[in-house]
Protein backbone atom coordinates (compact mmCIF):
# COMPACT_ATOMS: atom_id res chain seq x y z
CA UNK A 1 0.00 0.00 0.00
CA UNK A 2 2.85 2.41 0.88
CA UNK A 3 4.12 2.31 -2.93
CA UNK A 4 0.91 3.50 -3.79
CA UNK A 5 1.34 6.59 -1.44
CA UNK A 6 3.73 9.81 -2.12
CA UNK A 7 6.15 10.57 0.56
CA UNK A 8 3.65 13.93 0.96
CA UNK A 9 0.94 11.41 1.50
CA UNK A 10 2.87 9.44 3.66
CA UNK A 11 3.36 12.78 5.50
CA UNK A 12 0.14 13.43 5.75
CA UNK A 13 -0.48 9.84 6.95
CA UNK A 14 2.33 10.16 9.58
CA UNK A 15 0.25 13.30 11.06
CA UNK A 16 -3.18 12.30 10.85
CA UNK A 17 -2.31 8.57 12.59
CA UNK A 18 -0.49 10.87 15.56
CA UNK A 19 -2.43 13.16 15.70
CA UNK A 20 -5.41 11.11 16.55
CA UNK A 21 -4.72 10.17 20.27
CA UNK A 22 -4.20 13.89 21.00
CA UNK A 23 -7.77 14.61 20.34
CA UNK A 24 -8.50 11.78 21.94
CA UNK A 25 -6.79 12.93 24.72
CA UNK A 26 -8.19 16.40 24.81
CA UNK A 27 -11.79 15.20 24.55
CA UNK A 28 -11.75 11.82 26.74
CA UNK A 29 -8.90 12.69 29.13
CA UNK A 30 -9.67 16.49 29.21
CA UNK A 31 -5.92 17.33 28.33
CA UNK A 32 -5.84 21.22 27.86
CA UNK A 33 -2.92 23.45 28.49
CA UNK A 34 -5.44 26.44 29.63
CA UNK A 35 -7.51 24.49 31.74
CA UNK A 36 -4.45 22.76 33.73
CA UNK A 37 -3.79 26.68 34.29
CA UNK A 38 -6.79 27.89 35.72
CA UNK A 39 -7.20 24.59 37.70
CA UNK A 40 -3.83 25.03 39.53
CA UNK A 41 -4.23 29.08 40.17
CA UNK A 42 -8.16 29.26 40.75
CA UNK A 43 -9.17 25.64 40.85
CA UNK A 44 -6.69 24.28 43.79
CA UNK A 45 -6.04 21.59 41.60
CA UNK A 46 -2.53 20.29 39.69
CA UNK A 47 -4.10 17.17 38.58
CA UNK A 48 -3.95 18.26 34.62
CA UNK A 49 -0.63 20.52 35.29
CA UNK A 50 0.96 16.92 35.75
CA UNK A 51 -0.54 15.00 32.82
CA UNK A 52 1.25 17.63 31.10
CA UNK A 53 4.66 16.91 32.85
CA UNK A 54 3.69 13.25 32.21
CA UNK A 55 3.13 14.49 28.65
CA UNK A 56 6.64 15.75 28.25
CA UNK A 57 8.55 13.25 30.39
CA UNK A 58 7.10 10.59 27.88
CA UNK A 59 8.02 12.41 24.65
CA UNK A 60 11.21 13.47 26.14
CA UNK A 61 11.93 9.92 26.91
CA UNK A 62 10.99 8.31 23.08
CA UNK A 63 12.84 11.10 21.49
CA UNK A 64 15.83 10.74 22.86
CA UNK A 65 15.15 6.98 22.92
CA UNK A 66 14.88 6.93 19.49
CA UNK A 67 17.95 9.32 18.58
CA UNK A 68 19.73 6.29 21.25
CA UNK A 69 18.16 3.96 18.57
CA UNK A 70 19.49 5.58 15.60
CA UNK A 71 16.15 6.39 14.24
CA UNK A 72 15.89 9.94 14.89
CA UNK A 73 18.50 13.24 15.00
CA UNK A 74 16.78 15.65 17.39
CA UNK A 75 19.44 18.64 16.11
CA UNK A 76 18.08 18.00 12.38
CA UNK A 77 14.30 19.30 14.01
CA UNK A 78 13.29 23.05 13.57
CA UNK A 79 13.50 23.73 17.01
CA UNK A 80 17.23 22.51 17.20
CA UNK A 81 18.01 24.04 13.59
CA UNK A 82 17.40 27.84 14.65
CA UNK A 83 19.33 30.66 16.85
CA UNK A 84 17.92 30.72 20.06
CA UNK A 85 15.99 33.97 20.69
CA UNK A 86 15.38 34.75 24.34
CA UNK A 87 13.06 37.82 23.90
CA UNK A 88 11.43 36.06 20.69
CA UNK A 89 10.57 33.30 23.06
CA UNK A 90 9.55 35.84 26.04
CA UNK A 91 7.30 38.10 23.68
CA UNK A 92 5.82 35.40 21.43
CA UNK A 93 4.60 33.43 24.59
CA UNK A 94 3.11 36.35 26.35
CA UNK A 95 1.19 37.29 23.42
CA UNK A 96 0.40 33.67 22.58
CA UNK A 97 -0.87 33.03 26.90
CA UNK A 98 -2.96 36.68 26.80
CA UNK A 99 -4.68 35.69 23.20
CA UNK A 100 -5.25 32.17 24.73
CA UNK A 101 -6.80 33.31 27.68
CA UNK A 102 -9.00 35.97 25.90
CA UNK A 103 -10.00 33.20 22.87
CA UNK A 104 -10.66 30.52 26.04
CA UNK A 105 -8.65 27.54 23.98
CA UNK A 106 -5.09 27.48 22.26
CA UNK A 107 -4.95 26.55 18.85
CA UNK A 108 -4.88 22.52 19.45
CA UNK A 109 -8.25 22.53 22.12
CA UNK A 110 -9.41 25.02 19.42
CA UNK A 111 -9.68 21.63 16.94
CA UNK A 112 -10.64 19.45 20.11
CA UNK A 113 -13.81 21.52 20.67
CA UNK A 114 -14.61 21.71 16.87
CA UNK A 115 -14.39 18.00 17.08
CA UNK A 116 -17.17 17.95 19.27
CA UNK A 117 -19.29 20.40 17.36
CA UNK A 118 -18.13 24.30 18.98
CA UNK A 119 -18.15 26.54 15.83
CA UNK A 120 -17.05 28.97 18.18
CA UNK A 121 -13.76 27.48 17.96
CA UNK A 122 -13.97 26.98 14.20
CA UNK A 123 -13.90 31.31 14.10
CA UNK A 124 -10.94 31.22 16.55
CA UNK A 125 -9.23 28.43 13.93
CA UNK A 126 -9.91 30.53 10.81
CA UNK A 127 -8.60 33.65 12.54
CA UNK A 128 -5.71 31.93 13.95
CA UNK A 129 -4.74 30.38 11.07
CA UNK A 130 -4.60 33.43 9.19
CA UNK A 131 -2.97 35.53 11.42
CA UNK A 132 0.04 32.82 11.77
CA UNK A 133 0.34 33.70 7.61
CA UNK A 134 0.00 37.26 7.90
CA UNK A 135 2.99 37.24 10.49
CA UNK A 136 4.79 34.71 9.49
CA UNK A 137 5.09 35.82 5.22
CA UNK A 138 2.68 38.07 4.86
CA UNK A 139 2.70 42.05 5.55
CA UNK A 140 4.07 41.67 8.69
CA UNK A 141 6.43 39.52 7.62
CA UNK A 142 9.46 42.08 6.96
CA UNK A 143 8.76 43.53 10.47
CA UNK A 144 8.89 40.06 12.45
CA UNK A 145 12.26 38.97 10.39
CA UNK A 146 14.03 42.35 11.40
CA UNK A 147 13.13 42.59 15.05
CA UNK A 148 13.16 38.79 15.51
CA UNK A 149 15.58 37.00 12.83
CA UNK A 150 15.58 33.34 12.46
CA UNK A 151 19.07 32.15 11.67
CA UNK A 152 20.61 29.02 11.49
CA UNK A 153 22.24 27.64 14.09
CA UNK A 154 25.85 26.23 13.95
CA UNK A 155 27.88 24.37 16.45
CA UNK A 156 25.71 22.54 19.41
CA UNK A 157 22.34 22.68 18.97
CA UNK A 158 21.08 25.13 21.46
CA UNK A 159 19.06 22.09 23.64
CA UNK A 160 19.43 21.37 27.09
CA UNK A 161 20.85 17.77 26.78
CA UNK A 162 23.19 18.20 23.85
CA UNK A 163 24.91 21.31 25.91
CA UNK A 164 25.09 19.20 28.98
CA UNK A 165 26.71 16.59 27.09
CA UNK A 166 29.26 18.63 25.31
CA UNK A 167 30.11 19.93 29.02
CA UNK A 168 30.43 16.69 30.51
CA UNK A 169 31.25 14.24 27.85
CA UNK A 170 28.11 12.28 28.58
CA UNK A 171 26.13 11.21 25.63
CA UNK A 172 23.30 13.62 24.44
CA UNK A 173 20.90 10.73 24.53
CA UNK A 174 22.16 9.25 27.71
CA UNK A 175 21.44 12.79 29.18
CA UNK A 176 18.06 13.30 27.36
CA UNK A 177 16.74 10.16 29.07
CA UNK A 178 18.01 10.70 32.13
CA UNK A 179 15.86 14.08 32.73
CA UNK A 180 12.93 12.50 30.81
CA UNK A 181 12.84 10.06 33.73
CA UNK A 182 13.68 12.90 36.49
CA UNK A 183 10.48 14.91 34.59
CA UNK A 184 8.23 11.77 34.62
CA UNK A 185 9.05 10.97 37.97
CA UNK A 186 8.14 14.12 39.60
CA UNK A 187 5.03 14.39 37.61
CA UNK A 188 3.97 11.22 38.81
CA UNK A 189 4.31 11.57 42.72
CA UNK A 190 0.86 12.58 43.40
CA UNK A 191 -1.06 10.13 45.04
CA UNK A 192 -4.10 11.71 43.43
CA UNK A 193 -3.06 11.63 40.19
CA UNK A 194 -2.06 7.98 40.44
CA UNK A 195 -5.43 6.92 41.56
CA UNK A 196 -6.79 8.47 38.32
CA UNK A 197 -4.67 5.79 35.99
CA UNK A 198 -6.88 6.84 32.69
CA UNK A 199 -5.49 10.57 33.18
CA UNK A 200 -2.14 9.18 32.82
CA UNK A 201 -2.78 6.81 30.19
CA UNK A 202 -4.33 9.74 28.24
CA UNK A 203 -1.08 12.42 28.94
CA UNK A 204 1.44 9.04 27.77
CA UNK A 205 -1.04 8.82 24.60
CA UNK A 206 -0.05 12.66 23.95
CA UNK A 207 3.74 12.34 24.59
CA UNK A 208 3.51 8.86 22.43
CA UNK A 209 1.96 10.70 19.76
CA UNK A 210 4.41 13.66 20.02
CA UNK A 211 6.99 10.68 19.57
CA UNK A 212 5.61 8.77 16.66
CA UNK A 213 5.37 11.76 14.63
CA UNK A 214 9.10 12.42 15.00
CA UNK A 215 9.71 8.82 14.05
CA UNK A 216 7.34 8.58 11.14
CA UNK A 217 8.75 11.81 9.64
CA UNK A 218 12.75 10.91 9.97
CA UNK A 219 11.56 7.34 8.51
CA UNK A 220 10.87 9.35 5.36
CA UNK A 221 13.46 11.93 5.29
CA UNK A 222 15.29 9.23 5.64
CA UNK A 223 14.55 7.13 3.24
CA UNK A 224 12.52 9.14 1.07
CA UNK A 225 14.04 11.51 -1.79
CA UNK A 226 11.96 14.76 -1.26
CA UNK A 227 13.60 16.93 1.17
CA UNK A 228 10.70 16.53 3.42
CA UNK A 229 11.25 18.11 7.37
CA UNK A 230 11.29 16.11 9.96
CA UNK A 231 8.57 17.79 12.16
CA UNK A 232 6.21 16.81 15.00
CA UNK A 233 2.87 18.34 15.91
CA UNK A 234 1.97 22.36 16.27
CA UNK A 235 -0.83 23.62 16.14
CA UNK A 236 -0.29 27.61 14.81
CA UNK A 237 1.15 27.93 11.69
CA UNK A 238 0.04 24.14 10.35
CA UNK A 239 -3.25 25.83 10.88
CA UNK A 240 -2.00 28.02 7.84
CA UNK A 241 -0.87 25.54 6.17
CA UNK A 242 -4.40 23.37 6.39
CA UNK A 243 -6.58 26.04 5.37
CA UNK A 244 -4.08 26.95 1.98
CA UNK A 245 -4.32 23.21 1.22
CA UNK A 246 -8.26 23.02 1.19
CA UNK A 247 -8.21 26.20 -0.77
CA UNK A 248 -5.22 25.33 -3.54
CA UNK A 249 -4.79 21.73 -3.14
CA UNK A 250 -4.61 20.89 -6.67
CA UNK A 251 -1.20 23.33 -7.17
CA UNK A 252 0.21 22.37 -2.77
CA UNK A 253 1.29 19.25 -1.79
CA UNK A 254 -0.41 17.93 1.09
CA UNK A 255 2.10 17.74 4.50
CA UNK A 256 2.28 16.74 7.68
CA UNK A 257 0.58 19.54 8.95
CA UNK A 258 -2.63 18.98 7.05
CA UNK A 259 -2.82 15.30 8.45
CA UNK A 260 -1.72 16.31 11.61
CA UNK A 261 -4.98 19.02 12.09
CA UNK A 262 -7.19 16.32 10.38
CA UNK A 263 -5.74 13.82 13.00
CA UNK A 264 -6.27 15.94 16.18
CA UNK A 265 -10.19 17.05 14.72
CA UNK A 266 -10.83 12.67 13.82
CA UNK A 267 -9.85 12.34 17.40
CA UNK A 268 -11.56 14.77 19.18
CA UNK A 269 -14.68 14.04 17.01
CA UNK A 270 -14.54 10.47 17.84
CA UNK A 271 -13.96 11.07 21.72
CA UNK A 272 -17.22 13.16 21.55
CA UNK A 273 -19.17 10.80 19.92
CA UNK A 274 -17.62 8.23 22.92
CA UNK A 275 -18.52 10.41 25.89
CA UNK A 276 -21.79 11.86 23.84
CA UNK A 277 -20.96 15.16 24.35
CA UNK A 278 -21.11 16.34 20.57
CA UNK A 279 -24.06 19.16 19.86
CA UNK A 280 -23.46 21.98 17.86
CA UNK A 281 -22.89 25.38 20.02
CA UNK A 282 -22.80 28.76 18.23
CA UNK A 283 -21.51 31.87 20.10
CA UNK A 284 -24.68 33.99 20.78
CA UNK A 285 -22.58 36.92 22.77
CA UNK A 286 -21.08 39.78 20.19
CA UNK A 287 -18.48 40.77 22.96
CA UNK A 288 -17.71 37.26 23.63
CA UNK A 289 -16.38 36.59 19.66
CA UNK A 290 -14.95 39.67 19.58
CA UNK A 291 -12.66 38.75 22.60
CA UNK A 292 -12.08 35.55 21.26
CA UNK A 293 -10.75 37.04 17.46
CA UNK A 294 -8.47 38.84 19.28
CA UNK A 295 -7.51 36.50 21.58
CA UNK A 296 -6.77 33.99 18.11
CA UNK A 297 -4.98 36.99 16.21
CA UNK A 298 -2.70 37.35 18.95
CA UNK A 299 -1.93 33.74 19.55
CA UNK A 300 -1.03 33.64 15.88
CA UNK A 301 1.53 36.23 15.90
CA UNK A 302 2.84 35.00 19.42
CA UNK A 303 3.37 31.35 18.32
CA UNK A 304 5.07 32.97 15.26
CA UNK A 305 7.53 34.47 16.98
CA UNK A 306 8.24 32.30 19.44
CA UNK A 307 8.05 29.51 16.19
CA UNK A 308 5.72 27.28 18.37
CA UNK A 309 2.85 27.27 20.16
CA UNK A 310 1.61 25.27 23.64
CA UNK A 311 2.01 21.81 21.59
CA UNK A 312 4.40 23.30 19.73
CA UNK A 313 6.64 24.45 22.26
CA UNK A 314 5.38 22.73 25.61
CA UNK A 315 5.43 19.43 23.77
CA UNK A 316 7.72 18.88 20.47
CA UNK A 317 10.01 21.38 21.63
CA UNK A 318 10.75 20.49 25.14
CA UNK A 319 10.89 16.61 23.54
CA UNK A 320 14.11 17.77 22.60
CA UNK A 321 15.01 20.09 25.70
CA UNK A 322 14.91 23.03 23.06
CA UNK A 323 16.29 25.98 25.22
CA UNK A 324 13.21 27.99 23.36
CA UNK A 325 10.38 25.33 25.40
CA UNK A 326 10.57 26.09 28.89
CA UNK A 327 11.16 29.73 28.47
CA UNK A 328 8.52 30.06 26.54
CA UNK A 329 6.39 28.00 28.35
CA UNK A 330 6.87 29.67 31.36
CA UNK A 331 5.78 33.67 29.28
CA UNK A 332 3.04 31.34 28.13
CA UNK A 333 1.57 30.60 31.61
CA UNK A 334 2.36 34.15 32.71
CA UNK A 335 0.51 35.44 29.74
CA UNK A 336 -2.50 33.54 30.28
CA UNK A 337 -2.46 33.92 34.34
CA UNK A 338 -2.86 37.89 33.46
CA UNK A 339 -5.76 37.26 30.43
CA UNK A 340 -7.47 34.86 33.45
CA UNK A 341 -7.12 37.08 35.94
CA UNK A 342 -8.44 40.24 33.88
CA UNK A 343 -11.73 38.09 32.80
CA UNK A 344 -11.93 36.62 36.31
CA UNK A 345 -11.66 39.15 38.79
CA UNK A 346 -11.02 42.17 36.84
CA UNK A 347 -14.39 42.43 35.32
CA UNK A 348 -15.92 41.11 38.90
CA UNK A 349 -18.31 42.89 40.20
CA UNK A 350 -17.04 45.39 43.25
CA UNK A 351 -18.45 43.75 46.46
């Protein structure tokens, strides 16, 4: 069957199969990056703030597993590829945490709710989508590359392990999976979290997929003769990408990212259908869509410039200790504990 394919459609193939158990994930094991925020700083709760370290612990693990294996290079990944930009990572992730807060989803539980029938999130995909373009080679293009160039790296990648390793000797992979099992072994010493087993199944099923997309896509680079990326799931710019497909398809070559948005939506459709949650929702609040357009504008440009977003970042990113993922995971939170806090308390009522 695989002759019959294109390594594009093999791609695409590679991201839809992966990208399944994430909306899975997001629909049966309520795995959200904004709502393991507001659960640990209004909630009391850091239930779904470690499914996410389980998340990473298990991608970090497989990635650097795999690179042990021979099967995968994390310093040929995007993440690895580029100069490091501190502020680009600071900036892009406060923008990206306020617009996430305002829109009430990132770009990935944007396609989870769709999946279950919210066409308030299919305004905040179109919007976000767009905006990602606009930024990234549109009319703000020129702006972005001069304040916040993207050059290639040389030398050591700028990652975590592989910086470790060239100070120590150790092996980059040897280091990898040594602080993949540190991560995963922190985020599972919760007593409450380990009597909820399907949680953690769920946040491995996200890390696993986060892995098998890196694996799939090498296999082809590798053995393929386009000169195909090797990528791993975002959910900002691919956006972009999936709505130019649908619109020029006959003159683009389908990718990874197209599969990978069809993947996440498949799952997240299929987990509603499971739990019976699906009904269509409209937004019926003018002020409400407003906030969330801006909210998905700015997320766009954020996850431009800080060339990732939550899954992007938080997940594919930190599964190869990219310098750029914890930084900008941590403007990320900070830029969505301000948007919370604005819609939660500052437009309370005085008492």
């Amino acid at each position: 069957m695989f002759e019959m394919l294109s390594e594009h459609h093999l791609m695409a193939l590679i991201g839809l199969v992966s990208g399944v158990p994430l909306g899975l994930a997001a629909r049966l094991g309520r795995f959200c990056t904004l709502g393991a925020i507001e659960d640990l700083l209004y909630g009391g709760s850091d239930l779904r703030m470690r499914m996410w370290g389980v998340a990473i612990g298990i991608a970090i693990l497989g990635s650097f597993g795999l690179m042990m294996a021979g099967m995968f290079d994390p310093a040929h990944s995007y993440y690895l590829s580029i100069r490091w930009m501190p502020m680009a990572s600071i900036v892009g992730g406060l923008l990206f945490g306020y617009g996430m807060a305002l829109a009430g989803n990132c770009g990935f539980g944007a396609i989870a709710r769709l999946g279950g029938g919210d066409l308030r999130s299919f305004v905040i995909v179109l919007v976000m989508g767009v905006s990602t373009w606009i930024v990234l080679a549109g009319p703000l293009a020129p702006l972005r590359a001069a304040v916040f160039p993207q050059v290639q790296t040389s030398g050591v990648p700028p990652a975590i392990a592989h910086r470790i390793a060239a100070l120590t000797g150790a092996a980059p992979a040897v280091v990898g999976l040594a602080m993949g099992a540190a991560l995963l072994g922190v985020s599972l010493a919760s007593r409450r979290l380990l009597a909820t087993p399907a949680r953690i199944f769920w946040a491995a099923m996200v890390g696993l997929g986060v892995v098998l997309a890196w694996a799939g896509t090498a296999w082809v680079a590798r053995t393929g003769f386009e000169p195909l990326p090797v990528v791993s799931h975002s959910f900002a710019a691919p956006l972009g990408d999936t709505i130019l497909w649908w619109m020029t398809g006959s003159v683009r070559p389908i990718s990874f990212a197209v599969g990978s948005v069809a993947g996440v939506w498949c799952g997240a459709f299929i987990g509603s259908l499971v739990k019976g949650h699906f009904r269509w929702e409209a937004c019926e609040d003018p002020r409400e869509l407003r906030r969330q357009i801006v909210g998905a504008a700015l997320m766009g440009a954020g996850a431009v410039i800080a060339m990732g977003c939550t899954i992007g970042q938080g997940l594919s990113a930190f599964s190869v200790l990219a310098f750029s993922a914890p930084v900008t995971m941590a403007a990320i939170f900070a830029g969505a504990a301000l948007g919370l806090r604005q819609l939660i308390v500052g437009f309370a009522p005085a008492g």
